[in-house]
Structure formats: C-alpha cells, structure tokens
PDB file of N, CA and C in Angstrom:
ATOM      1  N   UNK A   1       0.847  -1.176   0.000  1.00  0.00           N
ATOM      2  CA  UNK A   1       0.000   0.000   0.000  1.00  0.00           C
ATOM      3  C   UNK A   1       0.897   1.246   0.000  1.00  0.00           C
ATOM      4  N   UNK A   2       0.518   2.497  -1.004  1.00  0.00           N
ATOM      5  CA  UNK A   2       1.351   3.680  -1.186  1.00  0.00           C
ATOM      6  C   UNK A   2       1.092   4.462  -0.254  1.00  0.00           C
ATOM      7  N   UNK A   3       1.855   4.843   0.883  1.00  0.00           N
ATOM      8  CA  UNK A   3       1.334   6.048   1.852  1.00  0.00           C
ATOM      9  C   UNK A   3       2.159   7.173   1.606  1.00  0.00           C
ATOM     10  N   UNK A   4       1.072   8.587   2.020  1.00  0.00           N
ATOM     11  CA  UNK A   4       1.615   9.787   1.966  1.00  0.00           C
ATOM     12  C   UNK A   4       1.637  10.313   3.450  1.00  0.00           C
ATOM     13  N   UNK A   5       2.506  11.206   3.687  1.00  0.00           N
ATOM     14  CA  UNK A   5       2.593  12.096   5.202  1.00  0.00           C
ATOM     15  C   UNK A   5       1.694  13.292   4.773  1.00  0.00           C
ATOM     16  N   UNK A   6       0.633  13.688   5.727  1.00  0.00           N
ATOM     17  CA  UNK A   6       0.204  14.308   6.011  1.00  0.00           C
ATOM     18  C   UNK A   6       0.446  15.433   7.005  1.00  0.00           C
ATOM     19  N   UNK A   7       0.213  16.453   7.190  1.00  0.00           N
ATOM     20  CA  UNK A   7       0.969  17.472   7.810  1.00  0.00           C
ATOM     21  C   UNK A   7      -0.158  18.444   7.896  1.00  0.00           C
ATOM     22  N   UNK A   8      -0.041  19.298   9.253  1.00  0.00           N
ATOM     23  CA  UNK A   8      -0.796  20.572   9.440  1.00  0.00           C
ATOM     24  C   UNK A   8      -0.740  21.125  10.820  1.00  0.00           C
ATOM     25  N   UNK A   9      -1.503  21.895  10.809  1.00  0.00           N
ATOM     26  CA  UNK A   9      -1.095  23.250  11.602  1.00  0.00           C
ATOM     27  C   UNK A   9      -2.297  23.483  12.332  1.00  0.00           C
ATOM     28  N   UNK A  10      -2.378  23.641  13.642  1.00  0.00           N
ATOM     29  CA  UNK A  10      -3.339  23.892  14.788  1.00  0.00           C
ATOM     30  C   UNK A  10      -3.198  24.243  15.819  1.00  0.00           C
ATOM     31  N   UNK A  11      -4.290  25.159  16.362  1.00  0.00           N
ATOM     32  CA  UNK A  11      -3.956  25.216  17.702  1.00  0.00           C
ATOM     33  C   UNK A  11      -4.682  24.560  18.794  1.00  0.00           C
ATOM     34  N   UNK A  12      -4.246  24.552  19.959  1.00  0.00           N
ATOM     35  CA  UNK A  12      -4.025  23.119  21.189  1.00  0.00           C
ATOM     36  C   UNK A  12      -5.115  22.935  20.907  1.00  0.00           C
ATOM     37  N   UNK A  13      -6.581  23.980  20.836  1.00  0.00           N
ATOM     38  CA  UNK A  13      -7.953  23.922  21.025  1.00  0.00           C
ATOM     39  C   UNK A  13      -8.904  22.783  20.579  1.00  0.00           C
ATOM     40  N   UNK A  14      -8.311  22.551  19.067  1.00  0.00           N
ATOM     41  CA  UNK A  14      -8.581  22.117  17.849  1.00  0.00           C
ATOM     42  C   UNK A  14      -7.796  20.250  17.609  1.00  0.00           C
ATOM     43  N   UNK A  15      -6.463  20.491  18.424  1.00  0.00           N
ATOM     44  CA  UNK A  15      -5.710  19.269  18.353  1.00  0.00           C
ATOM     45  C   UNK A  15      -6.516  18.132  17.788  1.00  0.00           C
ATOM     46  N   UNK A  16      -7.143  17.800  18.861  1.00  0.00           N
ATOM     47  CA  UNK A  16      -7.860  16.568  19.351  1.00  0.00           C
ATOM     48  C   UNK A  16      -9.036  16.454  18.047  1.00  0.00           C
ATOM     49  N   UNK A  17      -9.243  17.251  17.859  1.00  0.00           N
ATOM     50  CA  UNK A  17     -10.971  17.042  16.849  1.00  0.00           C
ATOM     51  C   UNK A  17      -9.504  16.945  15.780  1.00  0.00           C
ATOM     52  N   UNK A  18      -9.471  17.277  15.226  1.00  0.00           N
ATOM     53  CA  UNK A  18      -8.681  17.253  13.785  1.00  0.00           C
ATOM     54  C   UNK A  18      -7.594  16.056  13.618  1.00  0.00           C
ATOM     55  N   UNK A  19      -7.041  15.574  14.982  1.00  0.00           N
ATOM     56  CA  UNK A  19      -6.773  14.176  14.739  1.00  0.00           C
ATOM     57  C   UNK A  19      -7.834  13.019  14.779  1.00  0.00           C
ATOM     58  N   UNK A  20      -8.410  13.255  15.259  1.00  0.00           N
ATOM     59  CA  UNK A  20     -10.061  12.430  15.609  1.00  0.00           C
ATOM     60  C   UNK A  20     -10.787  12.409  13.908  1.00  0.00           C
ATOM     61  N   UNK A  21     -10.539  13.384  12.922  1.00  0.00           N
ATOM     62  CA  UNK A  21     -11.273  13.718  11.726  1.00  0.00           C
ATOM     63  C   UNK A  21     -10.304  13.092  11.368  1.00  0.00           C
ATOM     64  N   UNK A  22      -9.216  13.014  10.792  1.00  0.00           N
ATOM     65  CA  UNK A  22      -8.314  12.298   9.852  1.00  0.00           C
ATOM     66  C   UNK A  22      -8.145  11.348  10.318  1.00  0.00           C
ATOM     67  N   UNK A  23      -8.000  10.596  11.723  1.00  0.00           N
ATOM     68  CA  UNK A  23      -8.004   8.904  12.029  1.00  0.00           C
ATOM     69  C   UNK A  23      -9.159   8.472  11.429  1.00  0.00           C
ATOM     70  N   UNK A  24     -10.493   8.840  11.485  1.00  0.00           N
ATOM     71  CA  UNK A  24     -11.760   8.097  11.313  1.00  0.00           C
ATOM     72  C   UNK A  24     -12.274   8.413   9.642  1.00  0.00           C
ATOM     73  N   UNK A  25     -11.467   9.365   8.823  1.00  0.00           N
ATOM     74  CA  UNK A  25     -10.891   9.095   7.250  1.00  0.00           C
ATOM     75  C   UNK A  25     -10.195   8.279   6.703  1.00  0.00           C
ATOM     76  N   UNK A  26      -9.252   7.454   7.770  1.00  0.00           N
ATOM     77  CA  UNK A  26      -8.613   6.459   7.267  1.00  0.00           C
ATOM     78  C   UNK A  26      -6.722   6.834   7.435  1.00  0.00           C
ATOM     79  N   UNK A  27      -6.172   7.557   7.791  1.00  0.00           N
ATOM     80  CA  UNK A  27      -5.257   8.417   8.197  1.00  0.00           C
ATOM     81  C   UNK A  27      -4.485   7.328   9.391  1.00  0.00           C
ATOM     82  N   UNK A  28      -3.210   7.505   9.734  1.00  0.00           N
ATOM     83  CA  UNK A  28      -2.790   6.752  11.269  1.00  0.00           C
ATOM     84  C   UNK A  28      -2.952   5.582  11.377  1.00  0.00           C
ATOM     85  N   UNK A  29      -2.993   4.846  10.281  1.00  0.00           N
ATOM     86  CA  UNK A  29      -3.000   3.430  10.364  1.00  0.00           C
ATOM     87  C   UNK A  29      -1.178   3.376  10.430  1.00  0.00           C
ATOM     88  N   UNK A  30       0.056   2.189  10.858  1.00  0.00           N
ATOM     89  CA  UNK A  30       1.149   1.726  10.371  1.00  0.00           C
ATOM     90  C   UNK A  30       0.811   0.222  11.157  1.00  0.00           C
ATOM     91  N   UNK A  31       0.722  -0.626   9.730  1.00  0.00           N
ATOM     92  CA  UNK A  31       0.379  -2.275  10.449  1.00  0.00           C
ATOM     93  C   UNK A  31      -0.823  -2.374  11.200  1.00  0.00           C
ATOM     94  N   UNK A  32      -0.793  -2.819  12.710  1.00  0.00           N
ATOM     95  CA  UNK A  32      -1.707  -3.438  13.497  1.00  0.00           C
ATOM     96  C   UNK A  32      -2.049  -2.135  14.254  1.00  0.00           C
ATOM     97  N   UNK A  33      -1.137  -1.044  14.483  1.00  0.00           N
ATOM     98  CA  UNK A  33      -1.339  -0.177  15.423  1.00  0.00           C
ATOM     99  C   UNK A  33      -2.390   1.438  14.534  1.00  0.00           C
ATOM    100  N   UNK A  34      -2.977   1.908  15.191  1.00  0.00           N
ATOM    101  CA  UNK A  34      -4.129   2.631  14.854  1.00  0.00           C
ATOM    102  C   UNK A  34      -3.580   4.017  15.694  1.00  0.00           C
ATOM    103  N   UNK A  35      -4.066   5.584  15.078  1.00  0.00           N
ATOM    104  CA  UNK A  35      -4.339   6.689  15.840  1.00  0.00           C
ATOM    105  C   UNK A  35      -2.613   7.070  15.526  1.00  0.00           C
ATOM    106  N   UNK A  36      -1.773   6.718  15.026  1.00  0.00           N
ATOM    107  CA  UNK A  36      -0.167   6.978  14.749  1.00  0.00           C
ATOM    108  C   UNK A  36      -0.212   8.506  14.509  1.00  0.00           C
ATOM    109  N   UNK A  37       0.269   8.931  15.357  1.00  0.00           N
ATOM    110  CA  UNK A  37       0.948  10.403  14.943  1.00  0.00           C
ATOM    111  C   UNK A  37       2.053  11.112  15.642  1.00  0.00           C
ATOM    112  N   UNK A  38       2.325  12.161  15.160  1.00  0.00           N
ATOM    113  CA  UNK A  38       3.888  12.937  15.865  1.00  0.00           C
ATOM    114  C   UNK A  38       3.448  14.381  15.876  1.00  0.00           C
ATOM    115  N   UNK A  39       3.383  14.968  17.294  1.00  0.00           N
ATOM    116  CA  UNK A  39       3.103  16.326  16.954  1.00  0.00           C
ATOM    117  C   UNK A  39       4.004  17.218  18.122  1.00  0.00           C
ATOM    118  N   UNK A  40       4.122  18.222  18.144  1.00  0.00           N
ATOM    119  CA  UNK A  40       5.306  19.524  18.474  1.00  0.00           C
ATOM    120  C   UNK A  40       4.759  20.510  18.253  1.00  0.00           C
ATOM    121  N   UNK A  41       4.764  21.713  19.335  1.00  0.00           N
ATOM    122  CA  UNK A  41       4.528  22.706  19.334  1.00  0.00           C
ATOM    123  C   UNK A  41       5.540  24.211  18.877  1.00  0.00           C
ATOM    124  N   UNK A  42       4.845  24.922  18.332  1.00  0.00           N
ATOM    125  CA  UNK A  42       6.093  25.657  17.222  1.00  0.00           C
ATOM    126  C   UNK A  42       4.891  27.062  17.357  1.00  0.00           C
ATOM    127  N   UNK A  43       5.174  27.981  16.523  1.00  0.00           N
ATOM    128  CA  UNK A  43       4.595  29.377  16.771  1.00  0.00           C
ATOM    129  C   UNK A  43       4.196  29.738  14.978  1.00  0.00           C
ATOM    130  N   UNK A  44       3.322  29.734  15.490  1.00  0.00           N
ATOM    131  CA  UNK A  44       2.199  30.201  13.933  1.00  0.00           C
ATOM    132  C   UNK A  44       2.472  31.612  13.983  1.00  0.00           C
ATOM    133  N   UNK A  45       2.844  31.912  12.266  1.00  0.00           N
ATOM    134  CA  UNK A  45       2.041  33.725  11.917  1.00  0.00           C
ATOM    135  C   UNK A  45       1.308  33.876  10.722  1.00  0.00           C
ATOM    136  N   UNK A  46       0.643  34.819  10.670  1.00  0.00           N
ATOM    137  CA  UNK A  46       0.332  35.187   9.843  1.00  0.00           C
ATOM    138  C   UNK A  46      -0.522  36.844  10.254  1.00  0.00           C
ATOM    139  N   UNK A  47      -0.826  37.298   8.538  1.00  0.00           N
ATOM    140  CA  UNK A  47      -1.869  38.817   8.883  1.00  0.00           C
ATOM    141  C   UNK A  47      -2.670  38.962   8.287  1.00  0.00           C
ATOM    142  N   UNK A  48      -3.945  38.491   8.262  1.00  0.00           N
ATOM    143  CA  UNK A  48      -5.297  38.398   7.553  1.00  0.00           C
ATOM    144  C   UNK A  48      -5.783  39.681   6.725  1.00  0.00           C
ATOM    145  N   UNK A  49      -5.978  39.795   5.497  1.00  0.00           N
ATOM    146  CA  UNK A  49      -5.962  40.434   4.910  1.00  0.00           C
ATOM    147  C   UNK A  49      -7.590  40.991   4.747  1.00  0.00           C
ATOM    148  N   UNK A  50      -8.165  42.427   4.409  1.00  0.00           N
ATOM    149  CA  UNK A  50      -9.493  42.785   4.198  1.00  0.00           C
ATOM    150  C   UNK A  50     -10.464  41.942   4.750  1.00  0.00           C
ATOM    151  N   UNK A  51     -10.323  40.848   3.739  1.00  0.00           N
ATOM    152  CA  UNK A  51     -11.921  40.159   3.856  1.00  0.00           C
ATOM    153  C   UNK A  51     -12.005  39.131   4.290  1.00  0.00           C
ATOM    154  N   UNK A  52     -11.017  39.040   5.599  1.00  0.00           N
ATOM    155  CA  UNK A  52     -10.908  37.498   6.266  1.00  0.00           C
ATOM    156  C   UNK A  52     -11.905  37.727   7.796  1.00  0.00           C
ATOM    157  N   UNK A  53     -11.567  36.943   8.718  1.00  0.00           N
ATOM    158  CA  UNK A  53     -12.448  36.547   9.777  1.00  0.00           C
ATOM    159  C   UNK A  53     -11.775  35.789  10.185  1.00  0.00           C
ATOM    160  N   UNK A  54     -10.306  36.379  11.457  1.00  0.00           N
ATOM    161  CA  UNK A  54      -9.470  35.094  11.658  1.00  0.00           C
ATOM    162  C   UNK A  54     -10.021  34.413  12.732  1.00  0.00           C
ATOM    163  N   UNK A  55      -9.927  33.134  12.967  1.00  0.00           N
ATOM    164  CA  UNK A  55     -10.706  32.130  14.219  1.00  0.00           C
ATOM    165  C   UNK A  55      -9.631  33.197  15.147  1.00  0.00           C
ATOM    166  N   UNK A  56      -8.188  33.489  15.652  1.00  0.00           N
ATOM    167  CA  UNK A  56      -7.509  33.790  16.669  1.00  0.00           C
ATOM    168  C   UNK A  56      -6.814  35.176  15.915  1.00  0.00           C
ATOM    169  N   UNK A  57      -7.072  35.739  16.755  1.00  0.00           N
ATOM    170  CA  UNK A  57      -6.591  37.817  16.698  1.00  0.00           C
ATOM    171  C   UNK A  57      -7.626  38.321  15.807  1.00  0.00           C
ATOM    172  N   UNK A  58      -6.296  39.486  15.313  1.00  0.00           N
ATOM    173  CA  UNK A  58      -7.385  40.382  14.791  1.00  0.00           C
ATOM    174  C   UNK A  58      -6.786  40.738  12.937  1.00  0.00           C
ATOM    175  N   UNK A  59      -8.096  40.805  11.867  1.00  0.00           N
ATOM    176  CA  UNK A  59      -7.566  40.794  10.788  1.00  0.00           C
ATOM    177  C   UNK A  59      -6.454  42.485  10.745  1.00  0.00           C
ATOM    178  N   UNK A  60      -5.711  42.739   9.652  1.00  0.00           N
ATOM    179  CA  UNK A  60      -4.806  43.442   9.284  1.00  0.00           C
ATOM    180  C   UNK A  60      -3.932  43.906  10.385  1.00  0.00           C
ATOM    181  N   UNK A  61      -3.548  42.777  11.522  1.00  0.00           N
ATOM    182  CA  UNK A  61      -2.135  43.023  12.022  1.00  0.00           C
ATOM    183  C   UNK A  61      -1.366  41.506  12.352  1.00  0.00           C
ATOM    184  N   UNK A  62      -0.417  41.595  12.193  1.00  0.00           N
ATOM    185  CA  UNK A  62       0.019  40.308  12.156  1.00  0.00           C
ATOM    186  C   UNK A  62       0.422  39.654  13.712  1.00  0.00           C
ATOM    187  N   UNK A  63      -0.071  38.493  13.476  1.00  0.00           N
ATOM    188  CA  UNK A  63      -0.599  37.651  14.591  1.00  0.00           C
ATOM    189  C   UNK A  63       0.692  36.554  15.033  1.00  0.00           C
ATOM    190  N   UNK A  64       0.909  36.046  15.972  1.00  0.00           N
ATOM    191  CA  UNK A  64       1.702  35.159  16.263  1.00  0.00           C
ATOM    192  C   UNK A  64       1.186  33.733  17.246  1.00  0.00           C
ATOM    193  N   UNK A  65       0.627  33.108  17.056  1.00  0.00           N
ATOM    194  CA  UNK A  65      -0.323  31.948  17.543  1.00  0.00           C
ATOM    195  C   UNK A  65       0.681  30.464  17.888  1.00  0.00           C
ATOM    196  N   UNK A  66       0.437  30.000  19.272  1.00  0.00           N
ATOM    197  CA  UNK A  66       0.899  29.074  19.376  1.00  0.00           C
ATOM    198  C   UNK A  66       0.112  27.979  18.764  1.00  0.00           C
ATOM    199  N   UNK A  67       1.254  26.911  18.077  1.00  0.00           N
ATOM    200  CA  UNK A  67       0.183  25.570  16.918  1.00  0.00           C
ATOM    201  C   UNK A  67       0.918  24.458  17.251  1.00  0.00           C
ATOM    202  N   UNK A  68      -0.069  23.560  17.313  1.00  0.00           N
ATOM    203  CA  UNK A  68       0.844  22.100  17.295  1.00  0.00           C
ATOM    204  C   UNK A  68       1.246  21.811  15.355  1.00  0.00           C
ATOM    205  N   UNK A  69       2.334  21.256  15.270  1.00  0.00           N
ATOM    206  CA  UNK A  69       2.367  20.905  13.471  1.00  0.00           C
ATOM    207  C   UNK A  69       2.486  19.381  14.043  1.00  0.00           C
ATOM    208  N   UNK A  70       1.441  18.725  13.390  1.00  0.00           N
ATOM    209  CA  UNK A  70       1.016  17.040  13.521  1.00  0.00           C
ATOM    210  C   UNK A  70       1.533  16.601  12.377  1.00  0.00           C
ATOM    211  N   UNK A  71       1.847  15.049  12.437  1.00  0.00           N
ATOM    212  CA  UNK A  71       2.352  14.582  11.394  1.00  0.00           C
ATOM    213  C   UNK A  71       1.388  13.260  11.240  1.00  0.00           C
ATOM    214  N   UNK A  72       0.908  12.512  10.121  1.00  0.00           N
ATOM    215  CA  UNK A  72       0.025  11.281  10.387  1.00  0.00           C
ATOM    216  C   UNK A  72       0.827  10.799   9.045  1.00  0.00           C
ATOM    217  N   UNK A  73       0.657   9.120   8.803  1.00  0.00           N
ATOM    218  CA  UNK A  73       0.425   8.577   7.233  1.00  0.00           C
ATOM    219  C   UNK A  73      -1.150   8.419   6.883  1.00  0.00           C
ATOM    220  N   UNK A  74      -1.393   8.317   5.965  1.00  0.00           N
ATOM    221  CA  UNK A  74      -2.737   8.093   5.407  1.00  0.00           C
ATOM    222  C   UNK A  74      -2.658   6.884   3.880  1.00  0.00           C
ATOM    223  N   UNK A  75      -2.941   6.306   3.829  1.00  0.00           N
ATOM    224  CA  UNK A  75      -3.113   6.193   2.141  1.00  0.00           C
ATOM    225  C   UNK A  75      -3.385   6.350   1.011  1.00  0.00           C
ATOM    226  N   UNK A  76      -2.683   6.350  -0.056  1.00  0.00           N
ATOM    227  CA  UNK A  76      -2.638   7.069  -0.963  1.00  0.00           C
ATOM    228  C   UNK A  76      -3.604   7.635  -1.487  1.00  0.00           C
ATOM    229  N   UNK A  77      -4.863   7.059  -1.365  1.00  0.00           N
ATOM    230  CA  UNK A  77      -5.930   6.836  -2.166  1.00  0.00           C
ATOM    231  C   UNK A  77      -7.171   7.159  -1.065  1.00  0.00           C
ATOM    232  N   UNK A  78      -7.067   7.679   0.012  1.00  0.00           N
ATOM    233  CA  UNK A  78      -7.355   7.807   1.016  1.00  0.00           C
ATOM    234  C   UNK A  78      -7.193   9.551   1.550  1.00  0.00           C
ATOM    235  N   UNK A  79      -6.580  10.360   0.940  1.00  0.00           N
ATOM    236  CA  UNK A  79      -5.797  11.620   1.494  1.00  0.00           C
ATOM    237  C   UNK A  79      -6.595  12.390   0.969  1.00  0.00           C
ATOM    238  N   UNK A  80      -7.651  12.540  -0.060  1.00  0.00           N
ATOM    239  CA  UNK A  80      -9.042  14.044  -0.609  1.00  0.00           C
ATOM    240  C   UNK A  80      -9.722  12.896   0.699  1.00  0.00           C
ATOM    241  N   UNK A  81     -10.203  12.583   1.322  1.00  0.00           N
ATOM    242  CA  UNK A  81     -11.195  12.638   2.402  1.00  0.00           C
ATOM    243  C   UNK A  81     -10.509  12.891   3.641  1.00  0.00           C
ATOM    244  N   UNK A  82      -9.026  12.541   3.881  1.00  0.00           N
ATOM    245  CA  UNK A  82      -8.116  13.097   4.723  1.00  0.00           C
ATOM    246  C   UNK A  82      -8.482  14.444   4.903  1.00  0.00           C
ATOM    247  N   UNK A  83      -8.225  15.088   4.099  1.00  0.00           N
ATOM    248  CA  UNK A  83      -8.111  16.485   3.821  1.00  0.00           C
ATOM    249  C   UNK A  83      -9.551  17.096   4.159  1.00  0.00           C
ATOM    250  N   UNK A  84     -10.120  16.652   3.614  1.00  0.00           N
ATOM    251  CA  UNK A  84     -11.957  17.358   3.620  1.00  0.00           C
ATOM    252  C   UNK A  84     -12.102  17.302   4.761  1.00  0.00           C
ATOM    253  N   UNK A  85     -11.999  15.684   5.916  1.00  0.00           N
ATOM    254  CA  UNK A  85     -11.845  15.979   6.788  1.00  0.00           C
ATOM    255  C   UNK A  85     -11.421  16.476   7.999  1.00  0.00           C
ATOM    256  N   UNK A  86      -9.976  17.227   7.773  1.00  0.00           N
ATOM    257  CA  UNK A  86      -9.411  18.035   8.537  1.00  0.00           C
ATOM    258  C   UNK A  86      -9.801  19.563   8.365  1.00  0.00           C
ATOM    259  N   UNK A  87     -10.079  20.017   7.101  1.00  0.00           N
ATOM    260  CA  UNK A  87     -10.669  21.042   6.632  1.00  0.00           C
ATOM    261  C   UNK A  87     -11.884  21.227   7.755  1.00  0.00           C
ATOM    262  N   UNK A  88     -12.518  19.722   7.857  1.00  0.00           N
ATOM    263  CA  UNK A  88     -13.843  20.438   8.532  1.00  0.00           C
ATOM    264  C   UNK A  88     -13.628  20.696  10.012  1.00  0.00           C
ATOM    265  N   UNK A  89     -13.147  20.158  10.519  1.00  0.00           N
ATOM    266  CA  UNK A  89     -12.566  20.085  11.540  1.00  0.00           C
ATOM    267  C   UNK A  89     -11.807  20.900  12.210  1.00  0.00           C
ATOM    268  N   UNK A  90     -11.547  21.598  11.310  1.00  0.00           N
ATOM    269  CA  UNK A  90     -10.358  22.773  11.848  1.00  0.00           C
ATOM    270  C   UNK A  90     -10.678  23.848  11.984  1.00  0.00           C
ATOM    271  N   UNK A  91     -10.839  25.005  13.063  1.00  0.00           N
ATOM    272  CA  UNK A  91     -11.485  26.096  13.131  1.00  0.00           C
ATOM    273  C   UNK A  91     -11.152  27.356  12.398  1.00  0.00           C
ATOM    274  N   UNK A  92      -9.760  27.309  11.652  1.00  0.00           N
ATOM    275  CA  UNK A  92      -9.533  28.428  10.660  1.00  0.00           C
ATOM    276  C   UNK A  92     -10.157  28.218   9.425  1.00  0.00           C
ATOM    277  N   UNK A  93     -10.043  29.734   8.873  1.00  0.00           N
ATOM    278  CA  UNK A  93     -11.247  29.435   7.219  1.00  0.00           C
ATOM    279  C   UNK A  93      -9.575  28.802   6.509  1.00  0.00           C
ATOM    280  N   UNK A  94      -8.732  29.142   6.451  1.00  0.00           N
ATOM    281  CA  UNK A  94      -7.617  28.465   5.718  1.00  0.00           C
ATOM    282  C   UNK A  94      -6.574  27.404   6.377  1.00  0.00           C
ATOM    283  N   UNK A  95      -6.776  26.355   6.420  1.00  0.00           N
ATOM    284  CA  UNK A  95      -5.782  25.561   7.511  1.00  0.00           C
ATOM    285  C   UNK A  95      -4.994  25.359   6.934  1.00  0.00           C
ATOM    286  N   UNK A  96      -3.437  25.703   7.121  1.00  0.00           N
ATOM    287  CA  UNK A  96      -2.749  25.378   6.329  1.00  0.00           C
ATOM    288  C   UNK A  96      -1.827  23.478   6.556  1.00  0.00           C
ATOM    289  N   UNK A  97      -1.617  23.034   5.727  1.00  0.00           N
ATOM    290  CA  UNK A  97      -1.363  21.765   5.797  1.00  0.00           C
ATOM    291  C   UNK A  97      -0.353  21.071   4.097  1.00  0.00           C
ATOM    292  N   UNK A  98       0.157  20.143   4.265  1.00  0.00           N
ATOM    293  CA  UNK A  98       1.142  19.985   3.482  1.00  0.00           C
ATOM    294  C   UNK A  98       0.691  18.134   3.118  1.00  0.00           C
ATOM    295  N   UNK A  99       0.913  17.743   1.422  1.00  0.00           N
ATOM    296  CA  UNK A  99       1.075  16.110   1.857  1.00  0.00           C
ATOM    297  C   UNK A  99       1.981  15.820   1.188  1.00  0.00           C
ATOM    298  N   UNK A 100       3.204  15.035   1.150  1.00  0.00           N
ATOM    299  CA  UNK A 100       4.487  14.630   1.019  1.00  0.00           C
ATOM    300  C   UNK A 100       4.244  13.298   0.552  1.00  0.00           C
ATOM    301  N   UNK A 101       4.831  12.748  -0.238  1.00  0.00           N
ATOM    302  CA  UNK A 101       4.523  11.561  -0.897  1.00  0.00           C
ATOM    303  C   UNK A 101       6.065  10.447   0.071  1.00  0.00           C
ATOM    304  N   UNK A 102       5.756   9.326  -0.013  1.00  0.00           N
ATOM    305  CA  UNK A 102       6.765   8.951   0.651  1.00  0.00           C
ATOM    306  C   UNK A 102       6.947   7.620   0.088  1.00  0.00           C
ATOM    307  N   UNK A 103       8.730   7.327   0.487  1.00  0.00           N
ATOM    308  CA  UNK A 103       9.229   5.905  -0.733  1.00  0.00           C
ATOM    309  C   UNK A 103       8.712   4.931   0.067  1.00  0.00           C
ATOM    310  N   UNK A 104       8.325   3.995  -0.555  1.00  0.00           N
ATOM    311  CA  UNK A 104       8.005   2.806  -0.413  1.00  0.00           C
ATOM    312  C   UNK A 104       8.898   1.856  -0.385  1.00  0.00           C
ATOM    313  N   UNK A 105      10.188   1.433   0.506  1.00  0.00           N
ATOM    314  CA  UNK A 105      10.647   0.011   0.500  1.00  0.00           C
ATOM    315  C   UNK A 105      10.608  -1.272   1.072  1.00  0.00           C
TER     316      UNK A 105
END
C-alpha cells in the first residue's frame, strides 16, 4: 500500500478534533497499530488580509499563535477525504497543511 505524510497546523484547542477527523478518514493506520501520529509545538504567523475573519486575533495586524504541526500517514488513495476531513474540523477558514509523498521500500 502507497502512503503519503500528512501534515498541518493547529492550535491546542482544535488538536484533538482534527486528529479524531483524519483517524476516522482512514489516516494513522502503520500495520496493526491505529491513531499513529507525531506532533510539536512551534509558533504560527500570519496577517489576515481585508476580507478574512481570523478564528484567533485580529484581521490586518500580524498575529503570532501558538500551533501544534502534527504529522500522520494516510493512504494514498485515502488523502481528498483526509483532507476534507481536517478542513472540517479545523477552526480556521484556511488551515494550512502539506502532503508529502513517501518511498516505499
């Protein structure tokens, strides 16, 4: 089976639901063991521009937010419902998140 790393960005609030949405997409499987992930806390920025509505601060000044960046596998074929479901899950209108394809040996 081809797995990809999944990757994204949250804060503590949110952790739990957004790993809870991508395990029950199919996400965090390796072998027999279930719920697999790696996460670390690191410092989010960004500065919401006009016509945003940020979940944390305030739009047009730039923000500095503590985030966990989680790491899961998912399968290949498995990662657009990954995604949809972290999307929903996640309390920003833009979550940012990354998927990395990974070798297979």
């Amino acid at each position: 089976m081809t797995r990809v790393k999944l990757v994204w960005f949250v804060p503590e609030e949110a952790l739990d639901a957004t790993r809870d949405a991508v395990f029950e997409a199919g996400g965090g499987r390796i072998g027999d063991y279930q719920r697999c992930s790696w996460y670390t806390v690191g410092t989010g920025t960004f500065l919401g521009g006009e016509g945003t509505s940020p979940a944390l601060g305030e739009r047009g000044r730039e923000e500095r937010v503590a985030e966990f960046r989680v790491e899961t596998v998912v399968p290949e074929g498995r990662i657009r419902d990954a995604v949809v479901a972290l999307r929903l899950a996640h309390p920003y209108e833009e979550p940012a998140h990354e998927v990395y394809p990974l070798l297979d040996q």
